[in-house]
N, C-alpha and C. Protein backbone atom coordinates (compact mmCIF):
# COMPACT_ATOMS: atom_id res chain seq x y z
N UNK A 1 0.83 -1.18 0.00
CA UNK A 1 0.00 0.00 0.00
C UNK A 1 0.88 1.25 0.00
N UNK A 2 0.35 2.08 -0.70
CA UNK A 2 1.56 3.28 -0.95
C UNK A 2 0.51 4.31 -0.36
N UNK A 3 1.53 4.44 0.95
CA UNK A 3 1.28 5.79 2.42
C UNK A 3 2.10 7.06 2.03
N UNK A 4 3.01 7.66 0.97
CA UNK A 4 3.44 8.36 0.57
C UNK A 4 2.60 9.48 0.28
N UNK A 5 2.64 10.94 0.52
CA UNK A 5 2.14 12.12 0.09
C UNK A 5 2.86 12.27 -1.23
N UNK A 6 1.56 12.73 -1.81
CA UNK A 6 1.84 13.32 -2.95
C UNK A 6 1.99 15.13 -3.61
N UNK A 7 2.54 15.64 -3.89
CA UNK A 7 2.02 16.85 -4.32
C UNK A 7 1.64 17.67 -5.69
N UNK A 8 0.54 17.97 -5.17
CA UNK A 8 0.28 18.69 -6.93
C UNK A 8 -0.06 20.35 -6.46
N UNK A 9 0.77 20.92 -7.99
CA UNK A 9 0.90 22.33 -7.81
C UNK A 9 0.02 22.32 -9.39
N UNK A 10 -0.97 23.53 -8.81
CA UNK A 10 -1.62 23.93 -10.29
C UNK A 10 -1.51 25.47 -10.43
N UNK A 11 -2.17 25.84 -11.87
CA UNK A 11 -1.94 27.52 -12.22
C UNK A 11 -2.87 27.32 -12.98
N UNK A 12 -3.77 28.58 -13.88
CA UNK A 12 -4.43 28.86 -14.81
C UNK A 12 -4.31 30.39 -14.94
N UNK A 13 -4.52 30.62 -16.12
CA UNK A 13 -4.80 31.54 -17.33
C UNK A 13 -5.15 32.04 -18.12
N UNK A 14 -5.81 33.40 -18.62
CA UNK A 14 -6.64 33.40 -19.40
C UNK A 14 -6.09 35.06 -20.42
N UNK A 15 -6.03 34.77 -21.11
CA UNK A 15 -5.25 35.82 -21.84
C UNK A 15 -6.18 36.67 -23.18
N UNK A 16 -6.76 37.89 -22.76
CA UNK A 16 -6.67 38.37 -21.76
C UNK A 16 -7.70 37.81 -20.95
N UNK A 17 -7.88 38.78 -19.70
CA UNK A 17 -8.84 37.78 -18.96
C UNK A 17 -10.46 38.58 -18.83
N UNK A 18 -11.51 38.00 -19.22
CA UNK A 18 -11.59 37.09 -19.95
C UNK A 18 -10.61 36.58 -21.32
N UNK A 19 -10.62 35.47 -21.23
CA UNK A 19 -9.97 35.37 -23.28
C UNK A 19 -9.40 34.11 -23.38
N UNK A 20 -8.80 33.56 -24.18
CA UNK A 20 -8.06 32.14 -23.92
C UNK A 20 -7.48 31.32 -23.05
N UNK A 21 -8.33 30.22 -22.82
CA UNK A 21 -7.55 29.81 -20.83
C UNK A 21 -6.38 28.90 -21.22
N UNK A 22 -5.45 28.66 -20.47
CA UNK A 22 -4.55 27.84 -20.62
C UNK A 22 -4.37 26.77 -18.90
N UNK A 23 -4.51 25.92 -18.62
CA UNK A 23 -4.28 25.49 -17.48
C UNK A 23 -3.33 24.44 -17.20
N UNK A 24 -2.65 24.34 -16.06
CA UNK A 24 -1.32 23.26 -15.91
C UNK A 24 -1.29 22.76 -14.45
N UNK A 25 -0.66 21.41 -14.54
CA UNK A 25 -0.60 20.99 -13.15
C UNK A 25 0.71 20.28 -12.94
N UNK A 26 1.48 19.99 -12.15
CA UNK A 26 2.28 19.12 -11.81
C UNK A 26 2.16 18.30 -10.47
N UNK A 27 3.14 17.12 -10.79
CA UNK A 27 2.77 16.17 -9.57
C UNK A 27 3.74 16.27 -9.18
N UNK A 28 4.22 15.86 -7.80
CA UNK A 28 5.64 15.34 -7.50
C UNK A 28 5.76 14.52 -6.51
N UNK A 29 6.55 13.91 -6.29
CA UNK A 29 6.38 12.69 -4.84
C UNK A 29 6.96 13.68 -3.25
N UNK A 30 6.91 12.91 -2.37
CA UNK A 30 7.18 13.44 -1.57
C UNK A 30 8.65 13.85 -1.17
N UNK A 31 9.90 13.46 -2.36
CA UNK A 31 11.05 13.94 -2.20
C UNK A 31 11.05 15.14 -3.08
N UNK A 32 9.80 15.43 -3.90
CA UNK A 32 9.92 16.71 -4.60
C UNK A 32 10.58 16.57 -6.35
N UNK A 33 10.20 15.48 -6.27
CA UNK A 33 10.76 14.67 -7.80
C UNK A 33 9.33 14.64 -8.43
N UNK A 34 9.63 15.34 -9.94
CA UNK A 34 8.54 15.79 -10.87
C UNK A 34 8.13 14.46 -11.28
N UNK A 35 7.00 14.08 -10.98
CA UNK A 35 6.38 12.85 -12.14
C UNK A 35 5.35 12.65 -13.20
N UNK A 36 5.26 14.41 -12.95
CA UNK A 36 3.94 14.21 -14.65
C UNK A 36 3.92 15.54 -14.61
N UNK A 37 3.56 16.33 -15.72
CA UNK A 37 2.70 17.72 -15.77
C UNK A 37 2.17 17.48 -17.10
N UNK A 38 0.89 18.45 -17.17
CA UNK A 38 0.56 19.04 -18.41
C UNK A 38 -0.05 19.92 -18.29
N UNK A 39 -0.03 20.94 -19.51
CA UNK A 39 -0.51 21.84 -19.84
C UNK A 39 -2.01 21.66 -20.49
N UNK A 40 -2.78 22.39 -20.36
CA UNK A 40 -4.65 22.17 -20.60
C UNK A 40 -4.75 23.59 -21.74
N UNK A 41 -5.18 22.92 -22.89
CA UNK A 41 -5.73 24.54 -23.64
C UNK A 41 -7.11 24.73 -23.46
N UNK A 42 -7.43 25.55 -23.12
CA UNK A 42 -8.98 25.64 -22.70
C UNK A 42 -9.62 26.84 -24.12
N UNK A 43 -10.93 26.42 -23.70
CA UNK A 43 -11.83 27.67 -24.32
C UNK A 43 -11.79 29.08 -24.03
N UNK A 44 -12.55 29.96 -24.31
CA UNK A 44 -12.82 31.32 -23.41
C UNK A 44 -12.98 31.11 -22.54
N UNK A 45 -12.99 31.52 -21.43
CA UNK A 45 -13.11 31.99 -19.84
C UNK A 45 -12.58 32.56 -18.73
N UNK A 46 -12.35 32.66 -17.90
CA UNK A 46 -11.70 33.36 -16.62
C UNK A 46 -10.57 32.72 -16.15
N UNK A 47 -9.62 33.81 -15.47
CA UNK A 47 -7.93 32.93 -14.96
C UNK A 47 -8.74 32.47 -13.83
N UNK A 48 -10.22 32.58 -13.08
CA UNK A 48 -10.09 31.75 -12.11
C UNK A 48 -11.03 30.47 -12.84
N UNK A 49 -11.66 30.13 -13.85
CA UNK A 49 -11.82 28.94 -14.20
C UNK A 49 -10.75 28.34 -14.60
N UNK A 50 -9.82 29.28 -15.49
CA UNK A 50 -8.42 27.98 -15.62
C UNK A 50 -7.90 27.65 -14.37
N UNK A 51 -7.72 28.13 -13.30
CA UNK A 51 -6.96 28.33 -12.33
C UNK A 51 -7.95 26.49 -11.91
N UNK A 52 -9.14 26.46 -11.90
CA UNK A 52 -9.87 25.11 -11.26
C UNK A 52 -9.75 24.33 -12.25
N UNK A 53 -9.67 24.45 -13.32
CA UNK A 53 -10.06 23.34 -14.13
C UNK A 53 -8.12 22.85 -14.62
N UNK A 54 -7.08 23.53 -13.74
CA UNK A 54 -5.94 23.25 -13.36
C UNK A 54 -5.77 22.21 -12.49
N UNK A 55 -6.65 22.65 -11.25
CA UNK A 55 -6.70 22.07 -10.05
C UNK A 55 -7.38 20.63 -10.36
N UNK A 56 -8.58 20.44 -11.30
CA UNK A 56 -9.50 19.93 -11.33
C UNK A 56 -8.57 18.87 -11.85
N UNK A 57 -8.16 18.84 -13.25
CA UNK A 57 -7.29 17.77 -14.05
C UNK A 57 -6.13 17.16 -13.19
N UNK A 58 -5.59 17.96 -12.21
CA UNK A 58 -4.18 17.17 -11.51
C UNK A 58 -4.87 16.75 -10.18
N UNK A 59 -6.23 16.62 -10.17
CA UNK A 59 -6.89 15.74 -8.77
C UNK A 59 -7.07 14.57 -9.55
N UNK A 60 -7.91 14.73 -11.15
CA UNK A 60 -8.05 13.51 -11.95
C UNK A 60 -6.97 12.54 -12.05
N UNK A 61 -5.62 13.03 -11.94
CA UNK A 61 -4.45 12.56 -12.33
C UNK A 61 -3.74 11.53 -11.40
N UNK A 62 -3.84 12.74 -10.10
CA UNK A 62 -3.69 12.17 -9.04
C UNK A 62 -4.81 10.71 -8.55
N UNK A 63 -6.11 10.92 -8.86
CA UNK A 63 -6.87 9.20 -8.37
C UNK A 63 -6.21 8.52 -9.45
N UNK A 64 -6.08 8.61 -10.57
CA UNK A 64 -6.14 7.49 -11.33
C UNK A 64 -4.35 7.01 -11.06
N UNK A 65 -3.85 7.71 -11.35
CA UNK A 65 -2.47 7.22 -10.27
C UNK A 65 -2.20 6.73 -9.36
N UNK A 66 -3.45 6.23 -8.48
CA UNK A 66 -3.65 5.58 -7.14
C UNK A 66 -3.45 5.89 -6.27
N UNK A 67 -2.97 7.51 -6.03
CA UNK A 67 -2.37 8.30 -4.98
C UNK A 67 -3.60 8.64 -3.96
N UNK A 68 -2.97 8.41 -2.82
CA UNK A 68 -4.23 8.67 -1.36
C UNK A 68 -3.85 9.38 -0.68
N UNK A 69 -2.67 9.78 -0.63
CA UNK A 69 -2.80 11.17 0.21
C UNK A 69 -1.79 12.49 -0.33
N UNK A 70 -2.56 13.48 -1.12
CA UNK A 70 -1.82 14.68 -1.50
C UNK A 70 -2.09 15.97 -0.73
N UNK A 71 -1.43 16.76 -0.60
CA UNK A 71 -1.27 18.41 -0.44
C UNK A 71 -1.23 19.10 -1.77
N UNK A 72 -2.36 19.89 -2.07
CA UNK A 72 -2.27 20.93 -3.27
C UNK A 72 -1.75 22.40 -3.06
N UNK A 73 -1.23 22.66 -3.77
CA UNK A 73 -0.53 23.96 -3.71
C UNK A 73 -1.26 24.63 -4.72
N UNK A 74 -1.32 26.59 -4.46
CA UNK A 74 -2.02 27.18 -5.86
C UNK A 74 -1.89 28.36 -5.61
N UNK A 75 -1.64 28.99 -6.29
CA UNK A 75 -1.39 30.82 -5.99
C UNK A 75 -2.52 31.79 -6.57
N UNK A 76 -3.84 30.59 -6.63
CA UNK A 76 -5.23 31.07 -6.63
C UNK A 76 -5.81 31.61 -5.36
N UNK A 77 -5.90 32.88 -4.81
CA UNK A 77 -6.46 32.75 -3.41
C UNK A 77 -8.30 32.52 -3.06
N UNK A 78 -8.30 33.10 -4.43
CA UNK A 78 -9.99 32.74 -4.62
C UNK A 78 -10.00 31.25 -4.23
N UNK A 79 -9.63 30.43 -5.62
CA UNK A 79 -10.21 28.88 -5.51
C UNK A 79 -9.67 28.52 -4.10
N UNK A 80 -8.30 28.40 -3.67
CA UNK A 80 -7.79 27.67 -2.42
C UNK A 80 -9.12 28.22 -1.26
N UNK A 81 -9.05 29.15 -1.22
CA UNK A 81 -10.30 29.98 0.23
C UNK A 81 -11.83 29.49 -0.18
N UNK A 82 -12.06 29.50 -1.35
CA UNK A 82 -13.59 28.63 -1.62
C UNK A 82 -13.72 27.00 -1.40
N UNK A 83 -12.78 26.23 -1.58
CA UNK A 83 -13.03 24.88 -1.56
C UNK A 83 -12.22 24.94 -0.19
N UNK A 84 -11.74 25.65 0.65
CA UNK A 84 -11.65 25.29 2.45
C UNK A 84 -12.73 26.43 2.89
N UNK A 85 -13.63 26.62 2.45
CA UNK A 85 -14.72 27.47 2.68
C UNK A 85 -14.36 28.80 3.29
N UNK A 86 -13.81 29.72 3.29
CA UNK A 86 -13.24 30.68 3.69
C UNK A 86 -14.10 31.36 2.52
N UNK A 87 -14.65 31.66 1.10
CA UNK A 87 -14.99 32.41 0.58
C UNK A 87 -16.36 31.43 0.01
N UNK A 88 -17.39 32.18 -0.22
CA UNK A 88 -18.55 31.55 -0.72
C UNK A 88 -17.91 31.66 -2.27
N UNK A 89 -18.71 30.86 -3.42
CA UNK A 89 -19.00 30.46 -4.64
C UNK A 89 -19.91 30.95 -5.19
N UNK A 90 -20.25 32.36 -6.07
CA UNK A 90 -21.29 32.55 -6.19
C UNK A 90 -21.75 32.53 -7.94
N UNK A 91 -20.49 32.41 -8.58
CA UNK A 91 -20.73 32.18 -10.23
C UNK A 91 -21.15 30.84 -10.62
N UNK A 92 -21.73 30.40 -11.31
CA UNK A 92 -22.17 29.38 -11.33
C UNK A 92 -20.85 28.05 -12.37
N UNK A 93 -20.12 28.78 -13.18
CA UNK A 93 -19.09 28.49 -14.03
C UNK A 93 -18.03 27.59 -13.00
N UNK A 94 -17.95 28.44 -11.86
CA UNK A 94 -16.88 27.90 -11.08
C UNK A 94 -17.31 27.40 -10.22
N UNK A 95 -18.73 27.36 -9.81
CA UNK A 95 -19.38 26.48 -8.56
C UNK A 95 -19.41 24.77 -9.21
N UNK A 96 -19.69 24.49 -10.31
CA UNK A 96 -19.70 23.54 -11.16
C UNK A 96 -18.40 23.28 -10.85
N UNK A 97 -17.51 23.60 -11.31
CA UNK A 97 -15.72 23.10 -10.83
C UNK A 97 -15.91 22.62 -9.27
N UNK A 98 -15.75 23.86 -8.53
CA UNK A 98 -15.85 23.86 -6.92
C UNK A 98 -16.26 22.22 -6.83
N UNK A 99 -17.92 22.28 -7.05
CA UNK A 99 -18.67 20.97 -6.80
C UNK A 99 -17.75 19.59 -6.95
N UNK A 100 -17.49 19.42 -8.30
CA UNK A 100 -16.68 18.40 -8.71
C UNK A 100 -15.10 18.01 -8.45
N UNK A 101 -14.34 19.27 -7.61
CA UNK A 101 -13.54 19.30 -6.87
C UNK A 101 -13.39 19.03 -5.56
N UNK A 102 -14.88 19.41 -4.90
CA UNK A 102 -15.04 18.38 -3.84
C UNK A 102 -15.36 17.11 -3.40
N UNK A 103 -16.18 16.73 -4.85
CA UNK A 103 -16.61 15.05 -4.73
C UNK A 103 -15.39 14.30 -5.30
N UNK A 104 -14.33 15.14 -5.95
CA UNK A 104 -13.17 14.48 -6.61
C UNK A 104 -12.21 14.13 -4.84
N UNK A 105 -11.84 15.30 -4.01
CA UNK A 105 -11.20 15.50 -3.36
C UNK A 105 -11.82 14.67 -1.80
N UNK A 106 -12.74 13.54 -2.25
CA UNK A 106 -13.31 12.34 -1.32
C UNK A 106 -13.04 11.16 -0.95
N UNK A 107 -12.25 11.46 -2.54
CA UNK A 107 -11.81 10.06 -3.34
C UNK A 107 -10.19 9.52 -2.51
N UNK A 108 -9.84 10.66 -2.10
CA UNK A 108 -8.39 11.08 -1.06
C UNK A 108 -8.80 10.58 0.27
N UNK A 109 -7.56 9.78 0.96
CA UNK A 109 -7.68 9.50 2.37
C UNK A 109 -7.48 10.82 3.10
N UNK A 110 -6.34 11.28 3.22
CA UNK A 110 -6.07 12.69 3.35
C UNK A 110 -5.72 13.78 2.50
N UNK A 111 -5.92 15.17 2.77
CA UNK A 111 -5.74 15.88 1.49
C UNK A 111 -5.18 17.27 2.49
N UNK A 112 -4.56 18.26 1.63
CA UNK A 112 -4.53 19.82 2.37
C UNK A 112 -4.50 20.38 0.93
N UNK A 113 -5.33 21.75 1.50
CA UNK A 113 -5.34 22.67 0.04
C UNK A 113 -4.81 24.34 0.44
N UNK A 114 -3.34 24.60 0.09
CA UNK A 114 -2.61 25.68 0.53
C UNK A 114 -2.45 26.26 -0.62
N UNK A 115 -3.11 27.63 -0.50
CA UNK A 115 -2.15 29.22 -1.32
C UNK A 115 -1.32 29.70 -0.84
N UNK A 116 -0.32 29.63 -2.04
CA UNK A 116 0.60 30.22 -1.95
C UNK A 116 1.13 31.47 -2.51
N UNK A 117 2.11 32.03 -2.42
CA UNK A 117 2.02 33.18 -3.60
C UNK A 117 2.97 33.06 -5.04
N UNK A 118 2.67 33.40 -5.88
CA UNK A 118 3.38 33.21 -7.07
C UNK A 118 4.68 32.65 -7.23
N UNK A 119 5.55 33.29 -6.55
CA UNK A 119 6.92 33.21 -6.58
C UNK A 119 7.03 31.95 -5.93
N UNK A 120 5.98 30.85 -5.20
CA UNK A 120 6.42 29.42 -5.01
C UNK A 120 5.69 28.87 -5.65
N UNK A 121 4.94 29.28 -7.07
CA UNK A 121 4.25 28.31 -7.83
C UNK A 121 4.97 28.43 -9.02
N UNK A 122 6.29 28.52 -9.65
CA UNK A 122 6.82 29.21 -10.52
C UNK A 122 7.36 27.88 -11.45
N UNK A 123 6.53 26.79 -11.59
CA UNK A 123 6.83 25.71 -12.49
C UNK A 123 5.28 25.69 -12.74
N UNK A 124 4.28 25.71 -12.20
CA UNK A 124 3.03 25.77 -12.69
C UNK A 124 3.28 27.07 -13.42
N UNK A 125 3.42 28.24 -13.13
CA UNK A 125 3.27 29.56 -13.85
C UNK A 125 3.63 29.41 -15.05
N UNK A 126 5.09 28.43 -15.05
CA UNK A 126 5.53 28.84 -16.11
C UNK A 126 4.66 27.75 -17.22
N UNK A 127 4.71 26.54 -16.85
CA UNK A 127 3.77 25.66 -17.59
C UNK A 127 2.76 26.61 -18.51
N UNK A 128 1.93 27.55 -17.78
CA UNK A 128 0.88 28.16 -18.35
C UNK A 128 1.27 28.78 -18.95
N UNK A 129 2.41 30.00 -18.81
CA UNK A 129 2.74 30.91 -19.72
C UNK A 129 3.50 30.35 -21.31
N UNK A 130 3.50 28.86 -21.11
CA UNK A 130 4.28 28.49 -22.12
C UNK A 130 3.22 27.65 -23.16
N UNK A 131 2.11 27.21 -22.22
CA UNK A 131 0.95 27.18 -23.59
C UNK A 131 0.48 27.46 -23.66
């Protein structure tokens, strides 16, 4: 049984914003060794829908990888403060994410969801800025 934490760092983007989303996630084990990323091209919408539907794809990544216990990192302060309830959800675009981020984030034995600020998300950032 693999008791190992996992971590995933996400970002999103939307250029301008509104305007083309771009979203990215990375995984890493608990020595901090990269084991997957990708970059997401999205439709129109908001840097805080890319910013979830970032989050959203590297939770997908993370179950099907068999991983049970991660810490997410995100230099979203919106999404991180709405899904630990610190901020209500009131668009409906991102409550739909929210929702499915919490029935995703069930699927986890343990989990933590920390914002951070930019300058320690700077492999997700760049992920995004590069597709």
């Amino acid at each position: 049984m693999n008791l190992q934490t996992y971590i995933i760092r996400f970002d999103g983007s939307a250029k301008p914003n509104p305007g083309m989303m771009t979203s990215a996630y990375l995984i890493y084990d608990s020595n901090e060794n990269l084991l997957c990323s990708e970059t997401i091209k999205g439709d129109y919408g908001t840097s805080n829908l890319a910013e979830y539907i970032g989050l959203y794809s590297g939770l997908q990544k993370a179950k099907e990888l068999g991983f049970r216990h991660i810490e997410v990192y995100g230099d979203s302060e919106l999404v991180i403060n709405q899904l630990n309830g610190e901020y209500r959800c009131k668009k409906a675009t991102l409550k739909e994410y929210k929702e499915k981020i919490e029935t995703l984030l069930k699927e986890f034995w343990t989990y933590k969801l920390t914002h951070v600020k930019r300058k320690f998300n700077k492999a997700a950032d760049k992920l995004c800025r590069k597709g």
